[in-house]
N, C-alpha and C. Protein backbone atom coordinates (compact mmCIF):
# COMPACT_ATOMS: atom_id res chain seq x y z
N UNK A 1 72.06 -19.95 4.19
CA UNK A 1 72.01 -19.38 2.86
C UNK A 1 73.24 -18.50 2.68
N UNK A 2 73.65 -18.65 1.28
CA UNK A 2 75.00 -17.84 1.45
C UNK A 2 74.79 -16.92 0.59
N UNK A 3 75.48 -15.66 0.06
CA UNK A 3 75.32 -14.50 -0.48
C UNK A 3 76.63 -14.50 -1.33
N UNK A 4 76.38 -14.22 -2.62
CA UNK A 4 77.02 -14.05 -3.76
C UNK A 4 77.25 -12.55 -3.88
N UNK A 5 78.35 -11.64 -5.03
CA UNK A 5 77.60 -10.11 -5.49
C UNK A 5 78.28 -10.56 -7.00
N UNK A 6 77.32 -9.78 -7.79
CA UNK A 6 77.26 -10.29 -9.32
C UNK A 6 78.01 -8.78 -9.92
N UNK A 7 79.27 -9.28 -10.54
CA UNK A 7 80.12 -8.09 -11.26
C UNK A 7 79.06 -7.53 -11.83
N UNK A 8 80.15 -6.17 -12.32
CA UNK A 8 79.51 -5.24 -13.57
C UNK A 8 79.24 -5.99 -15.01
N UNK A 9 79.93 -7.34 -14.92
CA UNK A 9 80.08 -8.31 -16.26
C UNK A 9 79.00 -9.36 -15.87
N UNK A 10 78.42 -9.23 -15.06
CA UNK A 10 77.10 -10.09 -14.71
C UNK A 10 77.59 -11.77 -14.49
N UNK A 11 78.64 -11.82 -13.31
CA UNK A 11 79.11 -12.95 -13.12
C UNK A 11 79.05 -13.23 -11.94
N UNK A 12 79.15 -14.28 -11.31
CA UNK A 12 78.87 -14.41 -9.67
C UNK A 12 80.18 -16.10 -9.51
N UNK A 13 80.60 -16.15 -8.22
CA UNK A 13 81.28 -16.59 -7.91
C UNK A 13 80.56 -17.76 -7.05
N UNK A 14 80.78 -19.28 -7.25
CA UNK A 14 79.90 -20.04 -6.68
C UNK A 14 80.71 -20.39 -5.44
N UNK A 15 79.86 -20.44 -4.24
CA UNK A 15 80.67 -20.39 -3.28
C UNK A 15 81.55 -21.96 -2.75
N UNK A 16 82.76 -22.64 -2.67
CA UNK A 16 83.31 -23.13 -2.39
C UNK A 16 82.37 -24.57 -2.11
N UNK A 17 81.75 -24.01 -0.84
CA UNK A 17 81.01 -24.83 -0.11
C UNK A 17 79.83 -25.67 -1.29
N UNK A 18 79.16 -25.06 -1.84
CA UNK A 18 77.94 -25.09 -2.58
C UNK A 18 78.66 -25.92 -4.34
N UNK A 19 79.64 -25.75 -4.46
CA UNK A 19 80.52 -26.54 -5.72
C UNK A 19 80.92 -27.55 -5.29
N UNK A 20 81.03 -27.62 -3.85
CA UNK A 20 81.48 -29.51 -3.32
C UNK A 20 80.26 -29.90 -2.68
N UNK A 21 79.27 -29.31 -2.60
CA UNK A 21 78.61 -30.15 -2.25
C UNK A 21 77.33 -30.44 -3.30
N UNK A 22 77.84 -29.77 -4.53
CA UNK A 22 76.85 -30.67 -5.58
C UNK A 22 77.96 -31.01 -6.87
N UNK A 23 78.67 -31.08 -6.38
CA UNK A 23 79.99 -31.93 -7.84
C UNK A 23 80.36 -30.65 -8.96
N UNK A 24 80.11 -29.56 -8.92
CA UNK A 24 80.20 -28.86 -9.73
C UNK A 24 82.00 -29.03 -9.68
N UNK A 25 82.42 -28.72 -11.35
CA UNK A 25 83.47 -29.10 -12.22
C UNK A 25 83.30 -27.82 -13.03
N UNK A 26 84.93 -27.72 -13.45
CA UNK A 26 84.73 -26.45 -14.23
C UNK A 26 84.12 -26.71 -15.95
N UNK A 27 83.92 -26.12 -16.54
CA UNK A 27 83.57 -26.33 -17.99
C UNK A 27 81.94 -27.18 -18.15
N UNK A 28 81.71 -27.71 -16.85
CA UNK A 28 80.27 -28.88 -17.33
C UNK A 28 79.27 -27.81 -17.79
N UNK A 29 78.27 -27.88 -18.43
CA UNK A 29 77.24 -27.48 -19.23
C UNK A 29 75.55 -27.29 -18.09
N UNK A 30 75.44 -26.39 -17.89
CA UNK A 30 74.34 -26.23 -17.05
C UNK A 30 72.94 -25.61 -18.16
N UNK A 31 71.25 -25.49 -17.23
CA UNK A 31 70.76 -25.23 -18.02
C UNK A 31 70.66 -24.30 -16.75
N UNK A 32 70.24 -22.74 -17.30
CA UNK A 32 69.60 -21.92 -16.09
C UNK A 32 68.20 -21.13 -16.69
N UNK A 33 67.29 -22.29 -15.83
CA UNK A 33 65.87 -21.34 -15.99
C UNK A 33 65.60 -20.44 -15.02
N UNK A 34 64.97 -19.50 -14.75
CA UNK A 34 64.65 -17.93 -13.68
C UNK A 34 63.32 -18.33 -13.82
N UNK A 35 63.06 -17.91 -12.50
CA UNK A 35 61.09 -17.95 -12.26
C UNK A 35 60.78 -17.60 -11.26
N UNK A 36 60.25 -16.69 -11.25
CA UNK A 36 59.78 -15.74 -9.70
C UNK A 36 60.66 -15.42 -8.46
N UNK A 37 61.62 -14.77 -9.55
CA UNK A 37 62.98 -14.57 -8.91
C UNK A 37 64.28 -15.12 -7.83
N UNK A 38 64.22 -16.54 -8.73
CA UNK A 38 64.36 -17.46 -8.56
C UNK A 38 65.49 -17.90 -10.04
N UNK A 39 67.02 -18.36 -9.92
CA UNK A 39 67.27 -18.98 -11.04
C UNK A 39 68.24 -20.11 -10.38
N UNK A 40 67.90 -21.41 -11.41
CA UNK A 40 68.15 -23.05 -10.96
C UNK A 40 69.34 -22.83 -12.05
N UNK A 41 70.61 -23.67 -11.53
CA UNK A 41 71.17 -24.48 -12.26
C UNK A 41 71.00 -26.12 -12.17
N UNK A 42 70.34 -26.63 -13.95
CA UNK A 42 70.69 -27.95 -14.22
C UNK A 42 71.46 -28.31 -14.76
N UNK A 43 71.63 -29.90 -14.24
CA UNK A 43 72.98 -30.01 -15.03
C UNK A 43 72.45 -30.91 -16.27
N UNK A 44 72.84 -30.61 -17.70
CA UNK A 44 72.70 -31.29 -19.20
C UNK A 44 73.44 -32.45 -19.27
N UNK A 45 72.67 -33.53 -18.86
CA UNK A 45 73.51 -34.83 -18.95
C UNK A 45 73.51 -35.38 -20.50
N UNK A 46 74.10 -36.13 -20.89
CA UNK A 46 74.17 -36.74 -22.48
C UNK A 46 73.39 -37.97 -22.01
N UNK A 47 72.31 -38.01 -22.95
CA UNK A 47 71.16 -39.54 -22.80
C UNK A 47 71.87 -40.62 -22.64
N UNK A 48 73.05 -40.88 -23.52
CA UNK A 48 73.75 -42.33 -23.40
C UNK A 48 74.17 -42.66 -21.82
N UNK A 49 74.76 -41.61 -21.18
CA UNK A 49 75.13 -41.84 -20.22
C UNK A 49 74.16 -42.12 -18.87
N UNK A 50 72.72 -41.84 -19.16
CA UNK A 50 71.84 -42.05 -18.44
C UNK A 50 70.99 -43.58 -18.53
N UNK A 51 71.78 -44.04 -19.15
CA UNK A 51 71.46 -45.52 -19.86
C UNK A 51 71.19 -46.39 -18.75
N UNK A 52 70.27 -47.13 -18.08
CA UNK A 52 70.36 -47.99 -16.79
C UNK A 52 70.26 -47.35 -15.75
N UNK A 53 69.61 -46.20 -15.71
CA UNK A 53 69.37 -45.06 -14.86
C UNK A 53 68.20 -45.46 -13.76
N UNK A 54 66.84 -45.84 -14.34
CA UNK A 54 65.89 -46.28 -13.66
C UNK A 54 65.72 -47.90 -13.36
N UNK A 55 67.02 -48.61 -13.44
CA UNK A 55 66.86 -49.97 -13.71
C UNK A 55 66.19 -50.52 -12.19
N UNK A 56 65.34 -51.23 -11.95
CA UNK A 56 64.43 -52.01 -11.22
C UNK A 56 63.26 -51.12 -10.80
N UNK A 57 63.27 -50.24 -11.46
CA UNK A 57 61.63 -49.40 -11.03
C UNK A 57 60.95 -49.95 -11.61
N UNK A 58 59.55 -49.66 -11.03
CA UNK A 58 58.47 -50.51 -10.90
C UNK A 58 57.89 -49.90 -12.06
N UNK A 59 57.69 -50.44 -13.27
CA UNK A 59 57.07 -50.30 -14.40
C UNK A 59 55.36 -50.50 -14.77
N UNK A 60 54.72 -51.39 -14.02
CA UNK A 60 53.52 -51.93 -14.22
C UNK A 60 52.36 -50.61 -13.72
N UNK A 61 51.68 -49.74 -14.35
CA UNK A 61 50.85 -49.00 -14.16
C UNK A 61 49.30 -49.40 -14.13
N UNK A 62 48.13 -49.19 -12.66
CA UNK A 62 47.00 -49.94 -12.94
C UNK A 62 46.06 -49.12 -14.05
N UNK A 63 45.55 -49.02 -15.50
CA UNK A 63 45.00 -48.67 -16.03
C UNK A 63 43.69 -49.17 -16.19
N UNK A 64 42.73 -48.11 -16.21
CA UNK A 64 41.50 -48.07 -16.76
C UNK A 64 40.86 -49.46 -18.32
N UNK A 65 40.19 -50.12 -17.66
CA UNK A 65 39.37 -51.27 -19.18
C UNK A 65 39.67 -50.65 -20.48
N UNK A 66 39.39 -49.30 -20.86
CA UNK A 66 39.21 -48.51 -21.92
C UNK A 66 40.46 -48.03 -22.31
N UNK A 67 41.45 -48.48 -21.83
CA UNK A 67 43.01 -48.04 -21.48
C UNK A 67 43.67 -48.78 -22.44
N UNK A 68 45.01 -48.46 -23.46
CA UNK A 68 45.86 -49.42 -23.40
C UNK A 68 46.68 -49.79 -22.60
């Protein structure tokens, strides 16, 4: 685990290691939710580009008679 310190401007420096090893790029668009002191960066992909994303997953779900 590595240790950050967050300016007086409430900024933190991502460490080297941790930006190559998840593709982080400067300018990309993250979402950051906090939760039990705890905060995630996601990354905001554009839908088009997720196009063919799940291609050969298994689609067929066993449902219930009363089911559509």
């Amino acid at each position: 685990m590595m240790t950050v310190i967050v300016s007086p401007k409430f900024r933190a420096v991502i460490p080297k290691k941790i930006r190559k090893d998840f593709s982080l790029v400067s300018a990309q668009k993250r979402q950051v939710p906090g939760d039990k002191g705890r905060i995630a960066f996601i990354l905001l992909r554009n839908p088009r580009k997720m196009c063919g994303m799940l291609k050969g997953i298994e689609t067929s779900v066993p449902r219930d008679n009363d089911r559509l």
